[in-house]
C-alpha atoms as a PDB file:
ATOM      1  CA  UNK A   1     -35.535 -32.073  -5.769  1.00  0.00           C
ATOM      2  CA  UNK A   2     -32.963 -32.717  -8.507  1.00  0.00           C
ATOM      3  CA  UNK A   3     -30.154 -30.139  -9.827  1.00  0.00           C
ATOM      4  CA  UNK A   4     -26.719 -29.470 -11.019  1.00  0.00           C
ATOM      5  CA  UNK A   5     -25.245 -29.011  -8.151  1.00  0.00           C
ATOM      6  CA  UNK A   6     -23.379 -32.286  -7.584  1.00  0.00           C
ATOM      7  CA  UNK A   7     -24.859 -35.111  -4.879  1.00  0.00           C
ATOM      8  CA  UNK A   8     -22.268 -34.682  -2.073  1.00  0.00           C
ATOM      9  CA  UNK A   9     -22.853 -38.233  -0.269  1.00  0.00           C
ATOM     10  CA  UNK A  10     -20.983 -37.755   2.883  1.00  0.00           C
ATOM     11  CA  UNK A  11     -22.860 -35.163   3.293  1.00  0.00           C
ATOM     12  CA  UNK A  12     -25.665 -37.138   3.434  1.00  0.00           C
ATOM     13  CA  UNK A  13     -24.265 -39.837   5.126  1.00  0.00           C
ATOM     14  CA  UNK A  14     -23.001 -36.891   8.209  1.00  0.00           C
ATOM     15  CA  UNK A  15     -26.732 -36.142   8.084  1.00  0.00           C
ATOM     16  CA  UNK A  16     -28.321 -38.887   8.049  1.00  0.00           C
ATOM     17  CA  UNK A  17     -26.346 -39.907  11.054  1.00  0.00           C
ATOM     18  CA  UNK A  18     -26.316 -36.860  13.170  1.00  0.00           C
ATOM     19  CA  UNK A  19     -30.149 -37.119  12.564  1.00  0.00           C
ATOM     20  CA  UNK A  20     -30.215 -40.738  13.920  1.00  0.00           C
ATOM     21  CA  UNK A  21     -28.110 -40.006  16.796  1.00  0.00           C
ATOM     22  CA  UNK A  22     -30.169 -36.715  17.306  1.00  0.00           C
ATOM     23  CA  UNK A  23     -32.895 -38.674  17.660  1.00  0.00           C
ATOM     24  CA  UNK A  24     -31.996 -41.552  20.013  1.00  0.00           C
ATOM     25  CA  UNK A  25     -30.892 -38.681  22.256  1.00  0.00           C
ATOM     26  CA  UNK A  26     -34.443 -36.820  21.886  1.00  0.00           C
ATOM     27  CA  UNK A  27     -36.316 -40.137  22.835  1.00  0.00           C
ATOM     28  CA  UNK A  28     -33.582 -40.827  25.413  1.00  0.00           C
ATOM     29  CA  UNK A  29     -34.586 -37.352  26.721  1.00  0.00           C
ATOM     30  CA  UNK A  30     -38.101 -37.456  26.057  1.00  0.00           C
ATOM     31  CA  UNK A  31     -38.473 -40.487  27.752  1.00  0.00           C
ATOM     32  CA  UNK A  32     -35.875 -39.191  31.021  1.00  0.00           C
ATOM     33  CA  UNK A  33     -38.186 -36.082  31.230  1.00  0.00           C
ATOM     34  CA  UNK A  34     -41.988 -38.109  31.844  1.00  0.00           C
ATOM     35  CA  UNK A  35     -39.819 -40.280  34.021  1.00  0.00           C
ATOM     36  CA  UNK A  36     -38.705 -37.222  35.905  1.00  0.00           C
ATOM     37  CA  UNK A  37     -41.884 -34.774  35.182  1.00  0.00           C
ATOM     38  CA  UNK A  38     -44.480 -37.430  35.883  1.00  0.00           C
ATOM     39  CA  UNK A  39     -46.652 -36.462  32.294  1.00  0.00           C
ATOM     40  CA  UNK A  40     -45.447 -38.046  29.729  1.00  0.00           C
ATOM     41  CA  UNK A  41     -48.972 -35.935  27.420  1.00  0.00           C
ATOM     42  CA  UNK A  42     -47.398 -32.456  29.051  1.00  0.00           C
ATOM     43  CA  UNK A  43     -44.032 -33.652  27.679  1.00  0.00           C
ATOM     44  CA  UNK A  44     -44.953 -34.741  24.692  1.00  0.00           C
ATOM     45  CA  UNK A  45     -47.106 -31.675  23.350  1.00  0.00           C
ATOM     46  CA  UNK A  46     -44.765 -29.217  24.744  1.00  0.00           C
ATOM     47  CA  UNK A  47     -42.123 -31.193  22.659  1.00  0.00           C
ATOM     48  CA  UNK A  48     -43.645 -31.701  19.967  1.00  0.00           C
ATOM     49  CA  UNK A  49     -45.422 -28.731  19.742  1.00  0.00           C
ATOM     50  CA  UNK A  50     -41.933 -26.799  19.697  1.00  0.00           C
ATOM     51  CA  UNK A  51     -40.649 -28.619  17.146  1.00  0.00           C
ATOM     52  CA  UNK A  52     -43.465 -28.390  14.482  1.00  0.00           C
ATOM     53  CA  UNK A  53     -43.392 -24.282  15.536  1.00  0.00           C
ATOM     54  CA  UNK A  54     -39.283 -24.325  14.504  1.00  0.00           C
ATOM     55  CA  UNK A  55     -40.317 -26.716  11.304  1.00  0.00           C
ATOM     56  CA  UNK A  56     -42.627 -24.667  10.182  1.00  0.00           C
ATOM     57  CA  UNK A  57     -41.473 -21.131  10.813  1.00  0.00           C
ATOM     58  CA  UNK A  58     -37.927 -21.428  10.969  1.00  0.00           C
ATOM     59  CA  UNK A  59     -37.622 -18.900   7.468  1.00  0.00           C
ATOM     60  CA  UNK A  60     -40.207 -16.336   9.751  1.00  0.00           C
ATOM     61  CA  UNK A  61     -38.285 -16.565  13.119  1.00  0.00           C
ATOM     62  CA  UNK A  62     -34.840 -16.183  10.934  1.00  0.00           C
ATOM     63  CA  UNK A  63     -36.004 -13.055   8.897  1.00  0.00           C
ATOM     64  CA  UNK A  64     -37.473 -11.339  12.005  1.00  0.00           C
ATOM     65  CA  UNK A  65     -34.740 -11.611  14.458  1.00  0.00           C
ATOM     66  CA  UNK A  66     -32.210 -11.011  12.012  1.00  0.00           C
ATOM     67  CA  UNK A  67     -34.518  -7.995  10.379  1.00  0.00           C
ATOM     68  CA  UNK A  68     -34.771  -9.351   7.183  1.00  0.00           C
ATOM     69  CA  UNK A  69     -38.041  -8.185   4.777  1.00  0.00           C
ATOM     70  CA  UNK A  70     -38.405 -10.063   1.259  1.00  0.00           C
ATOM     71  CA  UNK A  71     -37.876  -8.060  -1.017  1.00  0.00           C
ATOM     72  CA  UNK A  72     -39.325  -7.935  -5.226  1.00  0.00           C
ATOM     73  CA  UNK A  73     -37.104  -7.851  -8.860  1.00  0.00           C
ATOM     74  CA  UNK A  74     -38.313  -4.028  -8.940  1.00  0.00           C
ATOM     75  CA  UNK A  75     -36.494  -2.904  -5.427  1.00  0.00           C
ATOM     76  CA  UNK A  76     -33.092  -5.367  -5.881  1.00  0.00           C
ATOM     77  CA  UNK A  77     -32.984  -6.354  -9.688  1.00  0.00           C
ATOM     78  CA  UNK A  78     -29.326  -7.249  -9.552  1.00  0.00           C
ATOM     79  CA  UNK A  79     -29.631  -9.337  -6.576  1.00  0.00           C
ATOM     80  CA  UNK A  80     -32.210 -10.940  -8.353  1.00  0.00           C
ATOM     81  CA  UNK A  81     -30.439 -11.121 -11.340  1.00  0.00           C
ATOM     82  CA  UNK A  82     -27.573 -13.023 -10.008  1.00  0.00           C
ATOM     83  CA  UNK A  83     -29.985 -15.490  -8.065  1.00  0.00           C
ATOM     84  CA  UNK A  84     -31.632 -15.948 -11.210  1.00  0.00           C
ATOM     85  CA  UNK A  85     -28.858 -16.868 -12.988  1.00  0.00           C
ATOM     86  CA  UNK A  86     -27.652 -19.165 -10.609  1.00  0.00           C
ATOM     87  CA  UNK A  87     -31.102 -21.308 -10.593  1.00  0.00           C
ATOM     88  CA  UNK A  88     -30.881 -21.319 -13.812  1.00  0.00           C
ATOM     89  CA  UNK A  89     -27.332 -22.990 -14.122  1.00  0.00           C
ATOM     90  CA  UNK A  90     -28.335 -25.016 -11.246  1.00  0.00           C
ATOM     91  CA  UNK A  91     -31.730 -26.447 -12.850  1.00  0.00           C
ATOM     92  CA  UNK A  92     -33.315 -25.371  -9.176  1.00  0.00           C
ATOM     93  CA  UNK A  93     -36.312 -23.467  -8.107  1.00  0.00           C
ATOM     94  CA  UNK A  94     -35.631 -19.892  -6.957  1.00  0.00           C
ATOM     95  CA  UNK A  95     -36.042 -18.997  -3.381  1.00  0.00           C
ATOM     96  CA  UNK A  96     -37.632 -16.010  -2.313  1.00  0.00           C
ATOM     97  CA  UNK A  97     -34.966 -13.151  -1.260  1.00  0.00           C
ATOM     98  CA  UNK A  98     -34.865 -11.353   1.268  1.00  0.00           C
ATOM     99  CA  UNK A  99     -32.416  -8.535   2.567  1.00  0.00           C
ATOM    100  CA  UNK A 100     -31.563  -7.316   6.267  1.00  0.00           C
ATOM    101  CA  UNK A 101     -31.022  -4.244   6.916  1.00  0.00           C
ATOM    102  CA  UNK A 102     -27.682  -5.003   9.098  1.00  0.00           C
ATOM    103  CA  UNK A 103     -24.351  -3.368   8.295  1.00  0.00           C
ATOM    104  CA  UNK A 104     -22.992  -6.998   9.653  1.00  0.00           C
ATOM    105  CA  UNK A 105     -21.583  -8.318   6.408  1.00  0.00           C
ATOM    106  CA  UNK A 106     -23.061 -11.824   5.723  1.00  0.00           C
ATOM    107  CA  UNK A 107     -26.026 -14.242   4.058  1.00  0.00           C
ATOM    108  CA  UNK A 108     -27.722 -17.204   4.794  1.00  0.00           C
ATOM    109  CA  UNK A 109     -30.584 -19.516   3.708  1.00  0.00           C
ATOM    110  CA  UNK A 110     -33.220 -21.084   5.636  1.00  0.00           C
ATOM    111  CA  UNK A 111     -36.888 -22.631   5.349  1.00  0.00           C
ATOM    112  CA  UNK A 112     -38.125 -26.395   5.112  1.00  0.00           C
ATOM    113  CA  UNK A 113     -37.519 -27.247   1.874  1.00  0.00           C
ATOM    114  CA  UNK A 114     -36.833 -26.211  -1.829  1.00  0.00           C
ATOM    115  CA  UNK A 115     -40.213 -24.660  -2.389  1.00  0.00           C
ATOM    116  CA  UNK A 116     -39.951 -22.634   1.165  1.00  0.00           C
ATOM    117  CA  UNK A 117     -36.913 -21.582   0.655  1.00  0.00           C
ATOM    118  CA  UNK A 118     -35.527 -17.806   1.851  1.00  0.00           C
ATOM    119  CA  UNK A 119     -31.805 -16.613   0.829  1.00  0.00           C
ATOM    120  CA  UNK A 120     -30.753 -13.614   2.963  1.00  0.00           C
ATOM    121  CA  UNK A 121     -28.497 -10.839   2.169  1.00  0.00           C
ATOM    122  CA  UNK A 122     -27.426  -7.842   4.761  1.00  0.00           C
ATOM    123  CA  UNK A 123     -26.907  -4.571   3.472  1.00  0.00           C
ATOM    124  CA  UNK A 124     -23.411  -5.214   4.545  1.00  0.00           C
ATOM    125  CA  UNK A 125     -22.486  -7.403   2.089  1.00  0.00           C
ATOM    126  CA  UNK A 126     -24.167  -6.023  -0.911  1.00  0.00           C
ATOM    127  CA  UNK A 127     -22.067  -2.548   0.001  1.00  0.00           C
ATOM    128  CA  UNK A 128     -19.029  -5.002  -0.135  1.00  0.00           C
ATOM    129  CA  UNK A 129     -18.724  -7.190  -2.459  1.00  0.00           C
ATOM    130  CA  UNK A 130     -17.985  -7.433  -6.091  1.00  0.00           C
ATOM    131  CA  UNK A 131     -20.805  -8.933  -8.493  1.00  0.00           C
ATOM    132  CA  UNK A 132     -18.217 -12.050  -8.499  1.00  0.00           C
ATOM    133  CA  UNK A 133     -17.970 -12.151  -5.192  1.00  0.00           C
ATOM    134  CA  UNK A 134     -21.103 -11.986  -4.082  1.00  0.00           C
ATOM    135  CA  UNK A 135     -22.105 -14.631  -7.000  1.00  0.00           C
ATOM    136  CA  UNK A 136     -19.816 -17.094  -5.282  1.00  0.00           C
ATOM    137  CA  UNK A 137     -21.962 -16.285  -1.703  1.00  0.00           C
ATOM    138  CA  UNK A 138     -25.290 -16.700  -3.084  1.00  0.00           C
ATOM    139  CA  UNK A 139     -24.171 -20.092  -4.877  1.00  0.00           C
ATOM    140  CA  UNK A 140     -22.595 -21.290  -1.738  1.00  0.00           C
ATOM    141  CA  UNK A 141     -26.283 -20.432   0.234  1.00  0.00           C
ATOM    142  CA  UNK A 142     -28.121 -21.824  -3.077  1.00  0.00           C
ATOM    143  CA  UNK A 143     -25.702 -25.031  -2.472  1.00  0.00           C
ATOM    144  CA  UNK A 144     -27.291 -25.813   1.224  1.00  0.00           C
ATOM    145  CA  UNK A 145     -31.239 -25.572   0.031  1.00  0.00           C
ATOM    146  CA  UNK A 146     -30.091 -27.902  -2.906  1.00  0.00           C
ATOM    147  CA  UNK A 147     -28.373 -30.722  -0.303  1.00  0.00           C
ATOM    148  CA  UNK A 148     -31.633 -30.308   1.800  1.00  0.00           C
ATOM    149  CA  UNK A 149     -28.863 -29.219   4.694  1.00  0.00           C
ATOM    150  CA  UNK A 150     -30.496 -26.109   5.624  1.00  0.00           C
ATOM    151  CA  UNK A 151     -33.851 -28.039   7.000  1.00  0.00           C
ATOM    152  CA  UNK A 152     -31.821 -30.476   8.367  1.00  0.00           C
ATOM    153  CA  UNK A 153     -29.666 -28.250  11.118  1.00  0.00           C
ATOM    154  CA  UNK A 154     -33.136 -26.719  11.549  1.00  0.00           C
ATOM    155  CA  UNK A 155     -33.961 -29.978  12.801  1.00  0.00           C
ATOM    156  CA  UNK A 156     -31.256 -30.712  14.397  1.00  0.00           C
ATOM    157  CA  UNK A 157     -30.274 -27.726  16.569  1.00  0.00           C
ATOM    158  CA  UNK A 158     -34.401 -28.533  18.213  1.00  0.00           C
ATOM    159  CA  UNK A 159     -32.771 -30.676  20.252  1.00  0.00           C
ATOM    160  CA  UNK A 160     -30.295 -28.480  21.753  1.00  0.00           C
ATOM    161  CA  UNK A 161     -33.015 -25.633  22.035  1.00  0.00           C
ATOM    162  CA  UNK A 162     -35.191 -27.449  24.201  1.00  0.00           C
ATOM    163  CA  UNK A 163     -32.772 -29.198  26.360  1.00  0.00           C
ATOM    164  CA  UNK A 164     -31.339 -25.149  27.183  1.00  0.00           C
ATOM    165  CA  UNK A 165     -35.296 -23.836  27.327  1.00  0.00           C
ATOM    166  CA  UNK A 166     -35.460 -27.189  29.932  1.00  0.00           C
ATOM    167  CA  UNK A 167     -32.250 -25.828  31.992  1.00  0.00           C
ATOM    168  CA  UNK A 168     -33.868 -22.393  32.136  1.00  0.00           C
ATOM    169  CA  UNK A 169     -37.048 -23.300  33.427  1.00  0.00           C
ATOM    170  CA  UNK A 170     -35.656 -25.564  36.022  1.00  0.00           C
ATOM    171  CA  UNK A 171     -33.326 -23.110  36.960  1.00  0.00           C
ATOM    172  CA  UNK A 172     -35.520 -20.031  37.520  1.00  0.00           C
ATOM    173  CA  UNK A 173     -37.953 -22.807  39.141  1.00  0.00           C
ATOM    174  CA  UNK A 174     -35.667 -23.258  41.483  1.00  0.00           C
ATOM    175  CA  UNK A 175     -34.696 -19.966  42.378  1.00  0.00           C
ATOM    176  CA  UNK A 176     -38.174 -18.011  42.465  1.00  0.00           C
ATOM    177  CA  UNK A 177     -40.299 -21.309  43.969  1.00  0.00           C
ATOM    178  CA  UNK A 178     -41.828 -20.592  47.619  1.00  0.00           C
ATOM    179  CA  UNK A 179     -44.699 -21.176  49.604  1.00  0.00           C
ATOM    180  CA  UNK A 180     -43.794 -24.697  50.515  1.00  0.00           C
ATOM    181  CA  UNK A 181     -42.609 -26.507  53.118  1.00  0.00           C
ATOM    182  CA  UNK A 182     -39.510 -28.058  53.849  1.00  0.00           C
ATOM    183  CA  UNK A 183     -39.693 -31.171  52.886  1.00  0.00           C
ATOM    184  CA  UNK A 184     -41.610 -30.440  49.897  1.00  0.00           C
ATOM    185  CA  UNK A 185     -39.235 -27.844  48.960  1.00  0.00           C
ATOM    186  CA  UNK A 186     -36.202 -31.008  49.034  1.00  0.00           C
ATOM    187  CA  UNK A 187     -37.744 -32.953  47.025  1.00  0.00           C
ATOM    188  CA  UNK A 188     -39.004 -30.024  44.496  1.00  0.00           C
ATOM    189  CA  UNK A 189     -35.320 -28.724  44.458  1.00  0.00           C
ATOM    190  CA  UNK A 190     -34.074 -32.418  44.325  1.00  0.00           C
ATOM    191  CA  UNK A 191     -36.369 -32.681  41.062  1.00  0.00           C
ATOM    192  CA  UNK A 192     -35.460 -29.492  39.334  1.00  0.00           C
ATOM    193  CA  UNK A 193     -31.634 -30.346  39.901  1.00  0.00           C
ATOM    194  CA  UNK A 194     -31.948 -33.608  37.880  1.00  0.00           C
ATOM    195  CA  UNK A 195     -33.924 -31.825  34.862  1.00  0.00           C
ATOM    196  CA  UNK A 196     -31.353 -29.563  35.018  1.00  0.00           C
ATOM    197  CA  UNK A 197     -28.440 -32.032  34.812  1.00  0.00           C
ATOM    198  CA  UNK A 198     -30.135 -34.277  32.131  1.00  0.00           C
ATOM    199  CA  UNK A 199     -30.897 -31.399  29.854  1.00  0.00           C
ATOM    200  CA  UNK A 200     -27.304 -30.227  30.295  1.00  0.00           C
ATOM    201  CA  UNK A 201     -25.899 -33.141  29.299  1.00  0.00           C
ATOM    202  CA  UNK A 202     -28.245 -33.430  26.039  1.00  0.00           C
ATOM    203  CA  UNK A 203     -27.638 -29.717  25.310  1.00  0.00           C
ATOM    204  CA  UNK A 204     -23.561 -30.410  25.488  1.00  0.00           C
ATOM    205  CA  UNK A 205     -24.092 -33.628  23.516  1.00  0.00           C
ATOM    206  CA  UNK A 206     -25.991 -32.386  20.786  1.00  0.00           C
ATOM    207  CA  UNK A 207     -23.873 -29.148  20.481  1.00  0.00           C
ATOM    208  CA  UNK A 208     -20.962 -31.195  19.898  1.00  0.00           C
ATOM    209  CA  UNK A 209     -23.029 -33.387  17.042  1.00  0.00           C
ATOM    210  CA  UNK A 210     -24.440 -30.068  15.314  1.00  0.00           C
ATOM    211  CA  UNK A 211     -21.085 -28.248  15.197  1.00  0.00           C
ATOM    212  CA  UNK A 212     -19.698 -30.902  13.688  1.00  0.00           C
ATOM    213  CA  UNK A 213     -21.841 -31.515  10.709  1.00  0.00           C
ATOM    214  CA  UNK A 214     -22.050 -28.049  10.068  1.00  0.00           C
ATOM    215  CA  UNK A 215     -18.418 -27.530   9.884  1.00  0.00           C
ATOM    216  CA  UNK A 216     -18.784 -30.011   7.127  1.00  0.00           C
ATOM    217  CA  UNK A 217     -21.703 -28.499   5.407  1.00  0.00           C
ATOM    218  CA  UNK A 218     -19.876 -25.412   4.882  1.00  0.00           C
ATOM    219  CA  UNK A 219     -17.127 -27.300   3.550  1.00  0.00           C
ATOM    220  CA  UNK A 220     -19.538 -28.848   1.303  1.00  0.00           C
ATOM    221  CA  UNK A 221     -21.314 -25.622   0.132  1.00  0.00           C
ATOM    222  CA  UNK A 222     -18.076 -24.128  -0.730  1.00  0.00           C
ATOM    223  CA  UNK A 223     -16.798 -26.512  -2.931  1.00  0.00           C
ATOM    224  CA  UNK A 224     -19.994 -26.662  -4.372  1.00  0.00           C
ATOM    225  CA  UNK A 225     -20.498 -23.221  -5.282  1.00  0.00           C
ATOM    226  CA  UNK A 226     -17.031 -23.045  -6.544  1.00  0.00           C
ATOM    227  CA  UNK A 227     -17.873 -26.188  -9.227  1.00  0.00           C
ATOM    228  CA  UNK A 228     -20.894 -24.407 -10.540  1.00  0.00           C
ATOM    229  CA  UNK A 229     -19.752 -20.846 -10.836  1.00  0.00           C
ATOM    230  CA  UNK A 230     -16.176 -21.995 -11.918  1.00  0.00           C
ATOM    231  CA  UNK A 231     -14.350 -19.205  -9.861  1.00  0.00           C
ATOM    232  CA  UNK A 232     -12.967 -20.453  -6.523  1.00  0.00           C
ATOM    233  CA  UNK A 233     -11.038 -17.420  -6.352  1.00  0.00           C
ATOM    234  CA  UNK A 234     -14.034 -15.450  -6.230  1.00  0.00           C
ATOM    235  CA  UNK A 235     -15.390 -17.516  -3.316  1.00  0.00           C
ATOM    236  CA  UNK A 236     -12.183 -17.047  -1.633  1.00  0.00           C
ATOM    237  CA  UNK A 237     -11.918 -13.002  -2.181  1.00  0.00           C
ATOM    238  CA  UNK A 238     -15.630 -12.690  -0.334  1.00  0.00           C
ATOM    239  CA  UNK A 239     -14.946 -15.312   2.400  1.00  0.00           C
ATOM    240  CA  UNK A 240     -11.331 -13.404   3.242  1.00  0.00           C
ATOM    241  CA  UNK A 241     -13.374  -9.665   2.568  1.00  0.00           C
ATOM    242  CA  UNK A 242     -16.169 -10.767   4.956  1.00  0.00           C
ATOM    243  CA  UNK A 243     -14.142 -12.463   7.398  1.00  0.00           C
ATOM    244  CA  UNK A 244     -11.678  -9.418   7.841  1.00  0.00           C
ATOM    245  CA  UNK A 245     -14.783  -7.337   7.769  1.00  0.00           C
ATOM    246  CA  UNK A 246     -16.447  -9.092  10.807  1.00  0.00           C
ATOM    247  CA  UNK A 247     -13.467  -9.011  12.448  1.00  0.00           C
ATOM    248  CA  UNK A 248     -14.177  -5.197  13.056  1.00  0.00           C
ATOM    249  CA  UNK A 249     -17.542  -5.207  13.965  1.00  0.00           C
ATOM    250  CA  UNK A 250     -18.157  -3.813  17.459  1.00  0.00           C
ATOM    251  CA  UNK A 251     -18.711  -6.809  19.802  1.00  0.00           C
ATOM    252  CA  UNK A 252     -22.192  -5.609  20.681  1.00  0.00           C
ATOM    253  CA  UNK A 253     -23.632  -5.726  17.494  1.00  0.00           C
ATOM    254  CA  UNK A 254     -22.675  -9.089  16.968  1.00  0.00           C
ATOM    255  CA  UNK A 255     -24.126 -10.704  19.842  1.00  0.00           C
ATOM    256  CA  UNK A 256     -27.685 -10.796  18.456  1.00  0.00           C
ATOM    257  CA  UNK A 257     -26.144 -12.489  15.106  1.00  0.00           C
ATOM    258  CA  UNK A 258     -24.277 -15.211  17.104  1.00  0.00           C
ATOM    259  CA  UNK A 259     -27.797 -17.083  17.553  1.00  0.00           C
ATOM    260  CA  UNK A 260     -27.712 -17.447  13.758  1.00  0.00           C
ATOM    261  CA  UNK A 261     -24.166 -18.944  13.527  1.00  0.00           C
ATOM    262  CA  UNK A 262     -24.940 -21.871  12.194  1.00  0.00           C
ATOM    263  CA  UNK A 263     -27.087 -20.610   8.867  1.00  0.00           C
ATOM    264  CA  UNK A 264     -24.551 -17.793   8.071  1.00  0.00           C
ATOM    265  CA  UNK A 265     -21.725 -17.954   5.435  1.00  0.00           C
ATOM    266  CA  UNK A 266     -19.322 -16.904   7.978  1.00  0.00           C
ATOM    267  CA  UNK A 267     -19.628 -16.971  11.451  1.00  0.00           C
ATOM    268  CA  UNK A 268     -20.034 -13.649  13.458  1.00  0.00           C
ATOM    269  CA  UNK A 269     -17.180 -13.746  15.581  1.00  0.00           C
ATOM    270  CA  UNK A 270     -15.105 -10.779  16.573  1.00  0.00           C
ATOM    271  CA  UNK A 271     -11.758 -10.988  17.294  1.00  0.00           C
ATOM    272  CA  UNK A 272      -9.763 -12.775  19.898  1.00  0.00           C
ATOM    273  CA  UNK A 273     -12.119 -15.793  19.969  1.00  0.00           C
ATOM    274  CA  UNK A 274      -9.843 -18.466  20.066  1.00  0.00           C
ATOM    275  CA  UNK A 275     -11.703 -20.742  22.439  1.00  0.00           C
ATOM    276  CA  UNK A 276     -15.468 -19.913  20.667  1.00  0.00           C
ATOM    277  CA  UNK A 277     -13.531 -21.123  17.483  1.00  0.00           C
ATOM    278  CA  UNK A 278     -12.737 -24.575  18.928  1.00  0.00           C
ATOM    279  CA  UNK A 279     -16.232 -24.922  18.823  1.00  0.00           C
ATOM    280  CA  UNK A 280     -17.162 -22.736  15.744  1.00  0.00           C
ATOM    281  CA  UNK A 281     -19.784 -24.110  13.526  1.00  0.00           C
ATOM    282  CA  UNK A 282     -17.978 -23.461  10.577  1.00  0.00           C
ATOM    283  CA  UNK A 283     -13.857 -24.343   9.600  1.00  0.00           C
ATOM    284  CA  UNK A 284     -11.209 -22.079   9.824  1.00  0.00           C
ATOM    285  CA  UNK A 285     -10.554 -19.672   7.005  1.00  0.00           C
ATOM    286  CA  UNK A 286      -7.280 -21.271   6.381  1.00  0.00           C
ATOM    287  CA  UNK A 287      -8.977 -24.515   5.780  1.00  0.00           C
ATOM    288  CA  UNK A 288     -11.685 -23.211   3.643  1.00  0.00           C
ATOM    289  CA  UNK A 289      -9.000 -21.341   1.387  1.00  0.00           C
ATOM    290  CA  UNK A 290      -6.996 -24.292   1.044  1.00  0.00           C
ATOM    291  CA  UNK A 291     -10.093 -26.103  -0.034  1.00  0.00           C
ATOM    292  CA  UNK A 292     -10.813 -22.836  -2.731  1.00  0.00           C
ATOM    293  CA  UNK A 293      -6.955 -23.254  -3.712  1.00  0.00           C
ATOM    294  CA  UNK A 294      -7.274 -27.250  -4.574  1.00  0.00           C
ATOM    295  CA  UNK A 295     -10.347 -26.912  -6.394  1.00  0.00           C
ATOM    296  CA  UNK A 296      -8.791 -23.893  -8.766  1.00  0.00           C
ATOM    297  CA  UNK A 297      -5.549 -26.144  -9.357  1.00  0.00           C
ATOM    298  CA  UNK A 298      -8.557 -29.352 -10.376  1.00  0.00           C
ATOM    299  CA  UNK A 299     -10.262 -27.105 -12.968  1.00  0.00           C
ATOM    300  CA  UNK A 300      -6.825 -25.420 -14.104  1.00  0.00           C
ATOM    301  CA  UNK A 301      -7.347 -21.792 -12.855  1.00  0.00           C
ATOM    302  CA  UNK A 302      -4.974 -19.771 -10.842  1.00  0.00           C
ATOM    303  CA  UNK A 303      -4.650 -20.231  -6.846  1.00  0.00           C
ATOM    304  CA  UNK A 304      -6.642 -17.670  -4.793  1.00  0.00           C
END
């Protein structure tokens, strides 16, 4: 797919790499777990069966847990509107759009590709923002189905979801198995233990891979959205609004969000989370507003 929004190549480069060293791990993994398991078919299907499910269904799984319904012209014309306008500057195809019915202010974008494309809005945010505002949000989202990024963490964050289902099932393995005998239960414990150490080590490893890129890809998104509405300051006024607004959400009502960190246009952290934001999968609002603040001095606006 070909649009206006400009070809960012290190972000392609970051993703073409993380994929590639994604991958080794996987087959690394893979090929530890038949060594370990014994059935290299079991394995395989399981694996591969998982990862064609979160291919192909990522936009479904995203909208339900997050309890998002698509939604026509007729029931959110102005939301529509905007989107509209944006493809249209963009030369893109429009997404479908969706909106959750969560007071957690915030958006995101998922499916496979261009023509599967979703853009979600939470009632939050529309109660929020300013049509300029939230025109800078939806260009940032439309930015990450344009640069292909959004199917590529899809991808990417597999890894990390098998190697933690893999720790799980070892784990409660280990601690509900019975009816065997001793020795049988050494070596089944001695078994479990190094599943359970393997996938921990792939899970840490491709966390650290995935959180980096992304940090990037937001990076990325911003500045393009700012280019091809023009108004960095706009960008900046929604990421400070929504940031400050999160900020105040009850911790409880973000936990079911945090699973989604990684899609959102800010991450649903609540306060005091110094230590999560070490490991955040997006920069720090400081850096993203200096970003906003270089760009507006480049096209000759004022600073946000």
């Amino acid at each position: 797919m070909r649009s206006r929004f400009a070809p960012d190549r290190q972000l392609t480069a970051r993703m073409g790499l993380t994929l590639f060293l994604l991958g080794l791990l996987y087959v690394v993994f893979v090929a530890v777990l038949i060594v370990l398991l014994k059935s290299w078919v079991l394995v395989v299907v399981i694996a591969a069966g998982l990862l064609a499910a979160q291919y192909w269904f990522s936009d479904r799984i995203a909208l339900f847990a997050m309890h998002g319904r698509l939604v026509t012209p007729e029931e959110q014309p102005e939301l529509h509107g905007v989107i509209d306008r944006l493809c249209a500057i963009a030369d893109m195809p429009k997404p479908q759009v969706a909106v959750s019915g969560m007071d957690l202010p915030n958006a995101f974008a998922t499916g496979r590709n261009a023509d599967h494309a979703v853009v979600c809005v939470t009632t939050g945010l529309l109660r929020r923002l300013e049509p300029e505002e939230l025109e800078g949000v939806l260009a940032h989202e439309l930015s990450h189905v344009a640069h292909r990024d959004v199917a590529v963490i899809t991808i990417a964050s597999f890894l990390g979801v098998i190697a933690g289902l893999m720790v799980r099932f070892a784990f409660y393995s280990q601690l509900f198995g019975g009816g065997r005998d001793r020795r049988e239960d050494q070596n089944t414990a001695a078994l479990l233990f190094a599943v359970m150490a393997v996938s921990a080590l792939v899970y840490a490893l491709s966390f650290l891979l995935i959180r980096a890129l992304s940090r990037y890809r937001e990076l990325a998104a911003d500045r393009a959205a700012a280019l091809l509405t023009g108004r960095p300051s706009a960008l900046a006024s929604a990421l400070t609004k929504v940031t400050g607004d999160i900020a105040r959400i009850p911790t409880r009502d973000l936990r079911t969000a945090q699973a989604f960190n990684a899609f959102f246009f800010t991450p649903a952290l609540g306060p005091g989370s110094t230590v999560a934001n070490l490991f955040s999968t997006h920069p720090t609002l400081e850096r993203r507003l200096e970003q906003l603040g270089r760009i507006s001095a480049e096209l000759g606006r004022p600073a946000p």
